[in-house]
C-alpha atoms as a PDB file:
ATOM      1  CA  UNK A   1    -175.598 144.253 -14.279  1.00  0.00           C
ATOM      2  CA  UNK A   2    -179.084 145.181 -13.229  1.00  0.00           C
ATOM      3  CA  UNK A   3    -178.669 147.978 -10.541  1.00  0.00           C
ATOM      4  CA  UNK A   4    -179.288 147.145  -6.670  1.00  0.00           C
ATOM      5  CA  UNK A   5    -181.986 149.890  -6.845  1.00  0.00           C
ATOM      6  CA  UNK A   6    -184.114 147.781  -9.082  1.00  0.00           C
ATOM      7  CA  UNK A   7    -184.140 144.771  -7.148  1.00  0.00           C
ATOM      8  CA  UNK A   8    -186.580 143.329  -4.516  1.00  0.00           C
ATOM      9  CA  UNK A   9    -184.787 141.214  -1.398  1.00  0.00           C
ATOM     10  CA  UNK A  10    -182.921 139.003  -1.549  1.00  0.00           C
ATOM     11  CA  UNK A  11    -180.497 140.894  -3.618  1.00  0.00           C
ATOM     12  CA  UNK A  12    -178.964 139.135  -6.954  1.00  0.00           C
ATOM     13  CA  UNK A  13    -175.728 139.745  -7.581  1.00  0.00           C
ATOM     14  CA  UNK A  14    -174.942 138.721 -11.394  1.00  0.00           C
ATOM     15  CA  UNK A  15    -171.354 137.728 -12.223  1.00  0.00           C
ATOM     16  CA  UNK A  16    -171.046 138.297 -16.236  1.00  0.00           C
ATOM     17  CA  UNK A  17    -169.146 136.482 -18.240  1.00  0.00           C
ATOM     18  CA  UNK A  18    -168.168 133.208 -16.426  1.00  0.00           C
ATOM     19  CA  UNK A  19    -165.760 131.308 -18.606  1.00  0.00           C
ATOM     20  CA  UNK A  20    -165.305 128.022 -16.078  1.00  0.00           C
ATOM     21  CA  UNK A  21    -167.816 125.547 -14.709  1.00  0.00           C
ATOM     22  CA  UNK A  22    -169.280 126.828 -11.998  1.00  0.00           C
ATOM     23  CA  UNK A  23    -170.809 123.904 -10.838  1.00  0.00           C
ATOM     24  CA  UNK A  24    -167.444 123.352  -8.831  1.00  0.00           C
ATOM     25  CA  UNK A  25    -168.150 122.895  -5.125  1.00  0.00           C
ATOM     26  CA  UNK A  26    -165.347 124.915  -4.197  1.00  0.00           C
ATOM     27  CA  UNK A  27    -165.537 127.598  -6.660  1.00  0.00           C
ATOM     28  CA  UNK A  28    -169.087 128.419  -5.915  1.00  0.00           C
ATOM     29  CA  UNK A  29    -168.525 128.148  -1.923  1.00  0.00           C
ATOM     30  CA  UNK A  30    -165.759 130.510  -1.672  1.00  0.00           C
ATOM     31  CA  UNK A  31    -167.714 132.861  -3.411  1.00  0.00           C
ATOM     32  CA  UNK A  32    -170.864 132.371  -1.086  1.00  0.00           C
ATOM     33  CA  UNK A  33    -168.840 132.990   1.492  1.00  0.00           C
ATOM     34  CA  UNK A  34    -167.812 136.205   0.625  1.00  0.00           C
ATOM     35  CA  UNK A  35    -171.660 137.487   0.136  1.00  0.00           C
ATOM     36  CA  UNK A  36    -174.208 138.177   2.815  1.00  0.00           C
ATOM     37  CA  UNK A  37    -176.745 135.194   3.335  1.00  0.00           C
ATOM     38  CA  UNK A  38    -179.424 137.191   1.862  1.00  0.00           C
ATOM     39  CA  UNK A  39    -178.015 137.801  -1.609  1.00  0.00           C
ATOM     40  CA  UNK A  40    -178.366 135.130  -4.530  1.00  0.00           C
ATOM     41  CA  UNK A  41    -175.370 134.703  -6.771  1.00  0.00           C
ATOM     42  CA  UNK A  42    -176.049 134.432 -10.787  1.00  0.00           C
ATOM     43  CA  UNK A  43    -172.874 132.785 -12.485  1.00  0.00           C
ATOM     44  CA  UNK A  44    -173.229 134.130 -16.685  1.00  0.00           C
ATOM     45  CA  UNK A  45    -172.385 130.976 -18.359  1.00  0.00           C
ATOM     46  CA  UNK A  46    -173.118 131.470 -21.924  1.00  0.00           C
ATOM     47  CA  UNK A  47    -176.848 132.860 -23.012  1.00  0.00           C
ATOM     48  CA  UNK A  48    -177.630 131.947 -19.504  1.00  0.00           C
ATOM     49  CA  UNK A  49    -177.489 133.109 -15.701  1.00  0.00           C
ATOM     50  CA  UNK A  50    -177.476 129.747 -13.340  1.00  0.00           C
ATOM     51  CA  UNK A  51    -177.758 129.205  -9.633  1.00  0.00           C
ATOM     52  CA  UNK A  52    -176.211 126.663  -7.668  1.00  0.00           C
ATOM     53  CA  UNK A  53    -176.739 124.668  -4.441  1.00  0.00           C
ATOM     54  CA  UNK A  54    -179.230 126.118  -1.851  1.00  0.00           C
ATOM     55  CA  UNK A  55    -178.933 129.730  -3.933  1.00  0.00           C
ATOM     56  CA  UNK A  56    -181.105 127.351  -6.892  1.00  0.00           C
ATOM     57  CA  UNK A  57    -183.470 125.944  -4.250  1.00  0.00           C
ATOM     58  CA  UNK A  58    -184.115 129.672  -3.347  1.00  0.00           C
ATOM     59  CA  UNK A  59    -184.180 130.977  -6.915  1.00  0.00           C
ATOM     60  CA  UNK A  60    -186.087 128.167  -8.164  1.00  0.00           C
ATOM     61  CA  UNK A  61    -189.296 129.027  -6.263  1.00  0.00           C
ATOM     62  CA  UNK A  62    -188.617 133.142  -6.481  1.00  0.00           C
ATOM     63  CA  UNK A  63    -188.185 133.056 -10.292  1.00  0.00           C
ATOM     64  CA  UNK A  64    -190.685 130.401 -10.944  1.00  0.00           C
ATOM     65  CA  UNK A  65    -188.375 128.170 -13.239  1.00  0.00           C
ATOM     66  CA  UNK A  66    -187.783 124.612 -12.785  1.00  0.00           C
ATOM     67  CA  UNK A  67    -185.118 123.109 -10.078  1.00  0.00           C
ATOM     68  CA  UNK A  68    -183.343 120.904 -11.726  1.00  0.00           C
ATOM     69  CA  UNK A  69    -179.759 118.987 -10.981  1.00  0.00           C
ATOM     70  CA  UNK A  70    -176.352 118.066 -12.464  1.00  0.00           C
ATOM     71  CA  UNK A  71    -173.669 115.444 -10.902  1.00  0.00           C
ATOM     72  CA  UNK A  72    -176.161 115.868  -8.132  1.00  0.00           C
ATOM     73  CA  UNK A  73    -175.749 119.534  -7.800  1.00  0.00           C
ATOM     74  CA  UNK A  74    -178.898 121.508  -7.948  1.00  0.00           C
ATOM     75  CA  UNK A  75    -179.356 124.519 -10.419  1.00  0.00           C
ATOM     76  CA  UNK A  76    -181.358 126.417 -12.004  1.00  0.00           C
ATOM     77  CA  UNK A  77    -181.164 129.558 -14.626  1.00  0.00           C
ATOM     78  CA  UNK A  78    -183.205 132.106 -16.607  1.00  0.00           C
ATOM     79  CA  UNK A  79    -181.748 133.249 -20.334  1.00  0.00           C
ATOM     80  CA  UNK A  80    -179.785 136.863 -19.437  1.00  0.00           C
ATOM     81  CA  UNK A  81    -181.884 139.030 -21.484  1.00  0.00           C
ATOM     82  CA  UNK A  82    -184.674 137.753 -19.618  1.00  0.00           C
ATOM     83  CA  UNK A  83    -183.271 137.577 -16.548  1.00  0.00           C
ATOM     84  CA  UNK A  84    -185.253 141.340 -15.533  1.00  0.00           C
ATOM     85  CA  UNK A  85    -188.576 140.138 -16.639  1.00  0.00           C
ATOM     86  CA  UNK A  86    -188.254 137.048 -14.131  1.00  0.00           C
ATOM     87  CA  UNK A  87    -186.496 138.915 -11.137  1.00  0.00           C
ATOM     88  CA  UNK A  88    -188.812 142.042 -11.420  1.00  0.00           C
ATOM     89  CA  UNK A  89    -191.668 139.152 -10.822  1.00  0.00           C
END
């Protein structure tokens, strides 16, 4: 987890270790909800931290990494041990 102290707004918020798709509509959505509108949530899914849905469209342009889409859902990710170098930009 990369402290809050360390990070420029919006916050990220990185979830380690995700183990399910996260792609799901509903899985992702309850979890925005629970987050402020100004924080970006990062789903670990394997060597990689992904964004989903309007947090990707954000992310995409932040982190300067391509937008890309799956079923029609839009992502985007950074490999997690570079996941500082492209958030600290």
């Amino acid at each position: 987890m990369i402290p809050n102290s360390q990070l420029a707004s919006p916050e990220f918020i990185l979830v380690a270790n995700g183990r399910r798709d996260y792609s799901d509509d509903a899985a992702v959505q309850r979890l925005r909800g629970s987050v402020p509108a100004d924080v970006l949530l990062l789903f670990r899914l394997g060597d990689f931290y992904e964004l989903f849905f309007e947090d990707a469209k954000e992310a995409a342009g932040l982190l300067n990494v391509a937008l890309a889409k799956r079923n029609g859902v839009p992502m985007c990710g950074v490999v997690y041990h570079a996941a500082q170098n492209y958030i600290a930009n």
